[in-house]
N, C-alpha and C. Protein backbone atom coordinates (compact mmCIF):
# COMPACT_ATOMS: atom_id res chain seq x y z
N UNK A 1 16.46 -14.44 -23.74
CA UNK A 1 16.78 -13.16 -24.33
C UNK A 1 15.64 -12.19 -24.06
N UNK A 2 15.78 -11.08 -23.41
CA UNK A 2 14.95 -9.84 -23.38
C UNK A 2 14.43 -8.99 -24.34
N UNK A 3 13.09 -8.98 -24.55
CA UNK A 3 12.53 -8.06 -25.91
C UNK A 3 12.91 -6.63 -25.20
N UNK A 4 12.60 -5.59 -25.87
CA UNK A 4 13.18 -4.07 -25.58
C UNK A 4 12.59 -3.86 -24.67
N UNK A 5 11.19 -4.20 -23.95
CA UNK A 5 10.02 -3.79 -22.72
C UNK A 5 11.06 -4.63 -21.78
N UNK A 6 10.97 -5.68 -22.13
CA UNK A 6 11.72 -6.56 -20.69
C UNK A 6 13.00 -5.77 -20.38
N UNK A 7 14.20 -5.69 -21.28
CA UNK A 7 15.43 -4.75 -21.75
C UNK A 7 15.03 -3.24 -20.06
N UNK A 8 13.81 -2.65 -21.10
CA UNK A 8 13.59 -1.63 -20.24
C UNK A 8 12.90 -1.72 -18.55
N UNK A 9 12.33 -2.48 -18.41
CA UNK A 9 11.91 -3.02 -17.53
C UNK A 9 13.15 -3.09 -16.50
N UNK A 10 14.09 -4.34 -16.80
CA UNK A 10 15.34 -5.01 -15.87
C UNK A 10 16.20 -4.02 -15.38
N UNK A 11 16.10 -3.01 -16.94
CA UNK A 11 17.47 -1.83 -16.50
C UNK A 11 17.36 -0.45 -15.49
N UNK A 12 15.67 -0.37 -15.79
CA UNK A 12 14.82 0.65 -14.52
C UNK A 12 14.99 0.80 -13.20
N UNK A 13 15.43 -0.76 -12.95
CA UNK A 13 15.71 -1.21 -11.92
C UNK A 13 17.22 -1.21 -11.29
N UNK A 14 18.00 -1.08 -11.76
CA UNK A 14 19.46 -1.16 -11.88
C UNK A 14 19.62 -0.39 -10.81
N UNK A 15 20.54 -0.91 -10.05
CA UNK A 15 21.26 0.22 -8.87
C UNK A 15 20.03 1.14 -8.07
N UNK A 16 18.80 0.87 -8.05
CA UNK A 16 17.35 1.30 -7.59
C UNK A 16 16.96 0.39 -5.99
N UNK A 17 16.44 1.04 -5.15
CA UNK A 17 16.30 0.03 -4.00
C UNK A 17 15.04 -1.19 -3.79
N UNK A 18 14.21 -1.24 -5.73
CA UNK A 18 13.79 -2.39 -5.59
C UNK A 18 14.79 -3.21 -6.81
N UNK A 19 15.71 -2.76 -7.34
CA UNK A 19 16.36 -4.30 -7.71
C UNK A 19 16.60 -5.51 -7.15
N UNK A 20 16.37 -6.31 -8.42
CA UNK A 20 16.43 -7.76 -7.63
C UNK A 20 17.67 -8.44 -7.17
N UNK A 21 17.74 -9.58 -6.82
CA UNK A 21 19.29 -9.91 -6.45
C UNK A 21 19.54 -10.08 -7.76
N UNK A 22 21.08 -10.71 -8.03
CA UNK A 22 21.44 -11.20 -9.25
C UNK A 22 22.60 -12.08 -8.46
N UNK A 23 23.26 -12.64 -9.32
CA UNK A 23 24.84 -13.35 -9.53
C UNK A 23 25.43 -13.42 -10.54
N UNK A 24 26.06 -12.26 -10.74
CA UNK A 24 27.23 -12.51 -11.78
C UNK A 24 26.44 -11.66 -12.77
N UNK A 25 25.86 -11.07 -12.65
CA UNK A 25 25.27 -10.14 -13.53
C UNK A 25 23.39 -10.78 -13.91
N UNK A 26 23.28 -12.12 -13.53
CA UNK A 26 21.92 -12.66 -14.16
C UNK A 26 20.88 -12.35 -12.84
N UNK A 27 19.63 -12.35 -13.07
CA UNK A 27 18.75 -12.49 -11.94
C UNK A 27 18.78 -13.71 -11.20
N UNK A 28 18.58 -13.74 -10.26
CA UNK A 28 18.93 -14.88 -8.94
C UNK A 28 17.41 -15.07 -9.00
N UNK A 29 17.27 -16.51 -9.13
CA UNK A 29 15.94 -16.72 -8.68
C UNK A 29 16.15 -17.98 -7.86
N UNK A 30 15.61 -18.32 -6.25
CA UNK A 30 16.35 -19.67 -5.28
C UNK A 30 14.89 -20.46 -5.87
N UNK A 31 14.07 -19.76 -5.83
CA UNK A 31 12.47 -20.76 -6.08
C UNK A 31 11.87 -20.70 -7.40
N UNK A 32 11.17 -21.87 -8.35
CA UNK A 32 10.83 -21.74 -9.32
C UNK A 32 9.79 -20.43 -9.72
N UNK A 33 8.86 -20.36 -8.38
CA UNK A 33 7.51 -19.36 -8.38
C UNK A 33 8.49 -17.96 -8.04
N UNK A 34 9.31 -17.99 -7.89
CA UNK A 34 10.38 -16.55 -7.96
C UNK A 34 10.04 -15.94 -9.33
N UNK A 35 10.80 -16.92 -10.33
CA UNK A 35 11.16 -16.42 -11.91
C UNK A 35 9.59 -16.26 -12.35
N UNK A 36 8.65 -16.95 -12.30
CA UNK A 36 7.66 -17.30 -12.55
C UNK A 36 6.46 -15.89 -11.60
N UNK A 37 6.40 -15.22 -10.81
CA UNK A 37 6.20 -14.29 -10.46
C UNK A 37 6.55 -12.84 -11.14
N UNK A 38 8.17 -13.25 -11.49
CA UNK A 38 8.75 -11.93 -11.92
C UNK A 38 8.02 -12.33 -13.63
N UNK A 39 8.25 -13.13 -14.39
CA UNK A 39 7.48 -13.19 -15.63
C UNK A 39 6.39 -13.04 -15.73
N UNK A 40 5.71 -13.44 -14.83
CA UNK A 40 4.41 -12.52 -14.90
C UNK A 40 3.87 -10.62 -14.67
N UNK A 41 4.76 -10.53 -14.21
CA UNK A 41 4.55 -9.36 -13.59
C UNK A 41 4.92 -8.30 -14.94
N UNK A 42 6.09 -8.64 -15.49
CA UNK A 42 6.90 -8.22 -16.69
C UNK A 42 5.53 -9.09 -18.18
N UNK A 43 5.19 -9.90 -18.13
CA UNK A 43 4.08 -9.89 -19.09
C UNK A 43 3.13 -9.48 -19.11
N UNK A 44 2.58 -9.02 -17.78
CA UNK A 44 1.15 -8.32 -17.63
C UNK A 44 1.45 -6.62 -18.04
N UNK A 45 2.58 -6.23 -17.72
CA UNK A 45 3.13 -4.73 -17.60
C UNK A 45 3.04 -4.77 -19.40
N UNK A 46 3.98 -5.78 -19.64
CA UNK A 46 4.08 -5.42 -21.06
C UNK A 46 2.91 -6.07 -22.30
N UNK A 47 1.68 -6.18 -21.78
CA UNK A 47 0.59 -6.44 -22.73
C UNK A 47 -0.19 -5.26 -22.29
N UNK A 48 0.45 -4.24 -21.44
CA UNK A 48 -0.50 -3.32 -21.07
C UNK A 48 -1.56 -3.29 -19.83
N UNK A 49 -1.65 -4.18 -19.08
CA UNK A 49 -2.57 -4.33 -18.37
C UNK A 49 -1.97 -3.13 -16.81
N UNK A 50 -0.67 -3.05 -16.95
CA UNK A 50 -0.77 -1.68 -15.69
C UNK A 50 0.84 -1.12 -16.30
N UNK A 51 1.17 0.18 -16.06
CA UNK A 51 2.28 0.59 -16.37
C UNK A 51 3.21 0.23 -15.38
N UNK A 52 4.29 -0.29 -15.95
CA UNK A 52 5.48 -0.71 -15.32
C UNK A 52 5.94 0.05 -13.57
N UNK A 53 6.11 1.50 -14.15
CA UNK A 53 6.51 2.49 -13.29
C UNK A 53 5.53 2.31 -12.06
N UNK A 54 4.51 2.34 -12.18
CA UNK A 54 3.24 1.88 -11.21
C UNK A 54 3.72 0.70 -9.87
N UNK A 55 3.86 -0.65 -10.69
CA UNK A 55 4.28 -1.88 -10.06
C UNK A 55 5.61 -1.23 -9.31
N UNK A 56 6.62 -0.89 -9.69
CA UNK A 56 7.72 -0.09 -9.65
C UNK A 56 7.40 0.40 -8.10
N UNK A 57 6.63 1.74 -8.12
CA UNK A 57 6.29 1.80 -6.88
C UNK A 57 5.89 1.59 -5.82
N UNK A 58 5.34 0.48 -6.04
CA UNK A 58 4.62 -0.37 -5.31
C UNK A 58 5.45 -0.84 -4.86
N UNK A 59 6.61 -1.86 -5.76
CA UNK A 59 7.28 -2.70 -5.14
C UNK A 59 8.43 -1.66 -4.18
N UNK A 60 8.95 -0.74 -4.31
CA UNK A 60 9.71 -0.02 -3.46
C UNK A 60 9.22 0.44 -2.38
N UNK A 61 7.62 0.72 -2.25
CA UNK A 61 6.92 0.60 -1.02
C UNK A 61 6.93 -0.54 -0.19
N UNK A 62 6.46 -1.87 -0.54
CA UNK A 62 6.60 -2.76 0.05
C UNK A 62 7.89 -3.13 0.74
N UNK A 63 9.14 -2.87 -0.48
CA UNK A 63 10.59 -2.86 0.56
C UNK A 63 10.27 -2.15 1.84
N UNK A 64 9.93 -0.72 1.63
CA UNK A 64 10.46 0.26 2.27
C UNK A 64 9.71 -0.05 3.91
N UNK A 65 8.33 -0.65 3.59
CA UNK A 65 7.42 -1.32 4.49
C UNK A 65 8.22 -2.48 5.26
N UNK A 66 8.73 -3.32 4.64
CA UNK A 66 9.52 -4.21 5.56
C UNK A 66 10.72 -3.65 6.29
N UNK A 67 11.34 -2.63 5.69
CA UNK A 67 12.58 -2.01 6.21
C UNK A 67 12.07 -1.47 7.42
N UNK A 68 10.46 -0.87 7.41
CA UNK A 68 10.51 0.07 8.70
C UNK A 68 10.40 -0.87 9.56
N UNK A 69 9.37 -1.73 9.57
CA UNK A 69 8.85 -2.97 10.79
C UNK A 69 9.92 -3.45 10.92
N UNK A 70 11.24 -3.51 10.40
CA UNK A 70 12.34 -4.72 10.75
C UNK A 70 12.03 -4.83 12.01
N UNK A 71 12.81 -6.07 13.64
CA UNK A 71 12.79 -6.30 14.12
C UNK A 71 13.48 -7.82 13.96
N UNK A 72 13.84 -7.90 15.45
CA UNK A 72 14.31 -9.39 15.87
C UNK A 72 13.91 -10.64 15.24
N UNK A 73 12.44 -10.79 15.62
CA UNK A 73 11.74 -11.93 15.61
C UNK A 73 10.74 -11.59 14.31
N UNK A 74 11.32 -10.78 13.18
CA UNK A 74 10.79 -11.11 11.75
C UNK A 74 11.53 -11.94 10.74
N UNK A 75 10.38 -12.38 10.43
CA UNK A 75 10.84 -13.53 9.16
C UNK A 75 12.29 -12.89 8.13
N UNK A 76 12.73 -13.70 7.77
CA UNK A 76 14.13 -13.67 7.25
C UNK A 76 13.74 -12.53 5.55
N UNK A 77 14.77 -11.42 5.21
CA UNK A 77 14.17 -10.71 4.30
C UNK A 77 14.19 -11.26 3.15
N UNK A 78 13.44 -11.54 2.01
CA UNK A 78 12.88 -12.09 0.82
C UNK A 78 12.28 -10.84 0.33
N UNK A 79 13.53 -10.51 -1.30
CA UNK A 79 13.26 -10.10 -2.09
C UNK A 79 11.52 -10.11 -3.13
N UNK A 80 11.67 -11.12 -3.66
CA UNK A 80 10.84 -12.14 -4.21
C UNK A 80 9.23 -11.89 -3.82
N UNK A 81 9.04 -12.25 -2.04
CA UNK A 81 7.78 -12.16 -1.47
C UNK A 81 7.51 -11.00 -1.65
N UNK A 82 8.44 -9.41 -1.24
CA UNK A 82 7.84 -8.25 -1.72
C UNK A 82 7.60 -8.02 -2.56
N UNK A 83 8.07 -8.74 -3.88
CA UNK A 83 7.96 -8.24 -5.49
C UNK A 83 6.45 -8.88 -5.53
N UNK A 84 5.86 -9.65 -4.90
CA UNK A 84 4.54 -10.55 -4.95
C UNK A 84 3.58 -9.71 -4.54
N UNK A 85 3.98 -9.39 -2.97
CA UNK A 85 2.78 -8.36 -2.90
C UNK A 85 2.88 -7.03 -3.45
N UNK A 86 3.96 -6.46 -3.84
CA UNK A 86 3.65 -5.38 -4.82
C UNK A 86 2.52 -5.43 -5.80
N UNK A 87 2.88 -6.87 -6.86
CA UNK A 87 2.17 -7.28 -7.99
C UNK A 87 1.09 -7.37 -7.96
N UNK A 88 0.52 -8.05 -6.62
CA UNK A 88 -1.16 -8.13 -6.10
C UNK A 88 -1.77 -6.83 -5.97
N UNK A 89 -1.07 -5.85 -4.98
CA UNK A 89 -1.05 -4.72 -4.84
C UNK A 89 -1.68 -3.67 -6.02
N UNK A 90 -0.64 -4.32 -7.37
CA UNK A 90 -0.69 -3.10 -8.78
C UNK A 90 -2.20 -3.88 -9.21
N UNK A 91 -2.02 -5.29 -9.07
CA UNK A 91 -3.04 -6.38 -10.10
C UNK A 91 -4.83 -5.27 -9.45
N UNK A 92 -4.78 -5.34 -8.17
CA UNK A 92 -5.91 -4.94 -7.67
C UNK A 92 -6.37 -3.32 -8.10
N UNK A 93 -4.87 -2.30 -7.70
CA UNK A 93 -5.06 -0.84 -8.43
C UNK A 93 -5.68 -0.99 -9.58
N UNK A 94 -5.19 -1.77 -10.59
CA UNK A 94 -5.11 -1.65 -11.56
C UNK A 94 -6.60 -2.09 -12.46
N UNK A 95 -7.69 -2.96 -11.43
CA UNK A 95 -8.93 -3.36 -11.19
C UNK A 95 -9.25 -4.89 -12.10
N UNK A 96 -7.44 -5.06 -12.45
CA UNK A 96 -7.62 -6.88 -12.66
C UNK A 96 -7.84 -7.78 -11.98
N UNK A 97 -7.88 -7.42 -10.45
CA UNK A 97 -8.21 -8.59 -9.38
C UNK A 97 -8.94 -7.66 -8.76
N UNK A 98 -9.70 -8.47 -7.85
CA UNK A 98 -10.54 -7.91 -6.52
C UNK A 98 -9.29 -8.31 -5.19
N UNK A 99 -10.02 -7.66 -4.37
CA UNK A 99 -9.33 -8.19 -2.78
C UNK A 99 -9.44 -9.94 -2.29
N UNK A 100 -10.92 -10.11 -2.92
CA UNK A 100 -11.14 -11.49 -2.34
C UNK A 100 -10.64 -12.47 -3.76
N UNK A 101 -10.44 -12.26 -4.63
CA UNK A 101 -9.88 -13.34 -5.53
C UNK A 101 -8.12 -13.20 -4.52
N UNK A 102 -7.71 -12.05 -4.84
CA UNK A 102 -6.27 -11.77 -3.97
C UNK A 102 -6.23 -12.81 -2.62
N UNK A 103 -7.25 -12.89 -2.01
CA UNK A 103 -6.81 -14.05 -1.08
C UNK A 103 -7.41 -15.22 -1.32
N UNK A 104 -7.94 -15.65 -2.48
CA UNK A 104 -8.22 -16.64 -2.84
C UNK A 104 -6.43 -17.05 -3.59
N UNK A 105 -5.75 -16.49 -3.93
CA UNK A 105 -4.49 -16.36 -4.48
C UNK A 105 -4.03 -16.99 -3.65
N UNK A 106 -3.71 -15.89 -2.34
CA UNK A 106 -2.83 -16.52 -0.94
C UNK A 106 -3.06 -17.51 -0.37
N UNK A 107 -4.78 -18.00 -0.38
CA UNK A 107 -5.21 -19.19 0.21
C UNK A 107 -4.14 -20.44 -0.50
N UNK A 108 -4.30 -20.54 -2.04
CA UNK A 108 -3.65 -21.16 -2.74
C UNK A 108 -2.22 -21.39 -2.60
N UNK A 109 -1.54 -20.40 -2.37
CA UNK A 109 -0.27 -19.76 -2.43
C UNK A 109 0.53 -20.55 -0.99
N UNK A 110 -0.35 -20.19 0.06
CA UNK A 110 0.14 -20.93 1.45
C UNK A 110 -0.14 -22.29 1.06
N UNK A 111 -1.62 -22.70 0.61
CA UNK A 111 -1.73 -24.49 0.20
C UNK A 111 -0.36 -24.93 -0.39
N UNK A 112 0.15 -24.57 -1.22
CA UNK A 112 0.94 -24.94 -2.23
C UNK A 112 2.75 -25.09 -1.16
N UNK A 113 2.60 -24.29 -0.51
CA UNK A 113 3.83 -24.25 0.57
C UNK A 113 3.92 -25.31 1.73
N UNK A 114 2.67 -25.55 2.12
CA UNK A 114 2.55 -26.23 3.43
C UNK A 114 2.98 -27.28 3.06
């Protein structure tokens, strides 16, 4: 169940070109670190640590960034991964991370994949 921030948060997004997928009306998440990305992102926003609208932009940049580079021989499009680097993106604006913890993240992030 959504408190009124989350509520406002999900619905910001609605019909917007960073909404997330859904099915059937719920958020689609294929990977556990999907849901688990987006809850973070939505708990950090809503304890205050960066304004929503902020991440927001970010993440519609990052779409808009993959939309331009499209091409042949790019990786398959993932919602999810842009909502990630948005988040890193806001986490760093926002002066909760540095650049090098951020790829101490990714270092982790690829470990955890391979």
């Amino acid at each position: 169940m959504f408190t009124r921030f989350e509520e406002y948060a999900a619905s910001s997004m609605l019909g917007q070109p960073d909404s997330p997928p859904r099915l059937q009306g719920k958020f689609l998440f294929d990977k556990p670190w999907e849901r688990e990305v987006f809850g973070v992102a939505l708990s950090l926003s809503k304890a205050g640590y960066f304004e929503w609208e902020a991440f927001r932009q970010n993440l519609i940049e990052s779409i808009a960034e993959w939309e331009d580079g499209y091409c042949a021989g790019q990786p398959r499009w993932n919602y999810y991964e842009r909502f990630f680097l948005a988040l890193k993106k806001t986490l760093v604006e926002a002066g909760l991370l540095s650049a090098a913890e951020i790829a101490a993240i990714d270092g982790a992030f690829v470990t955890a994949n391979a």
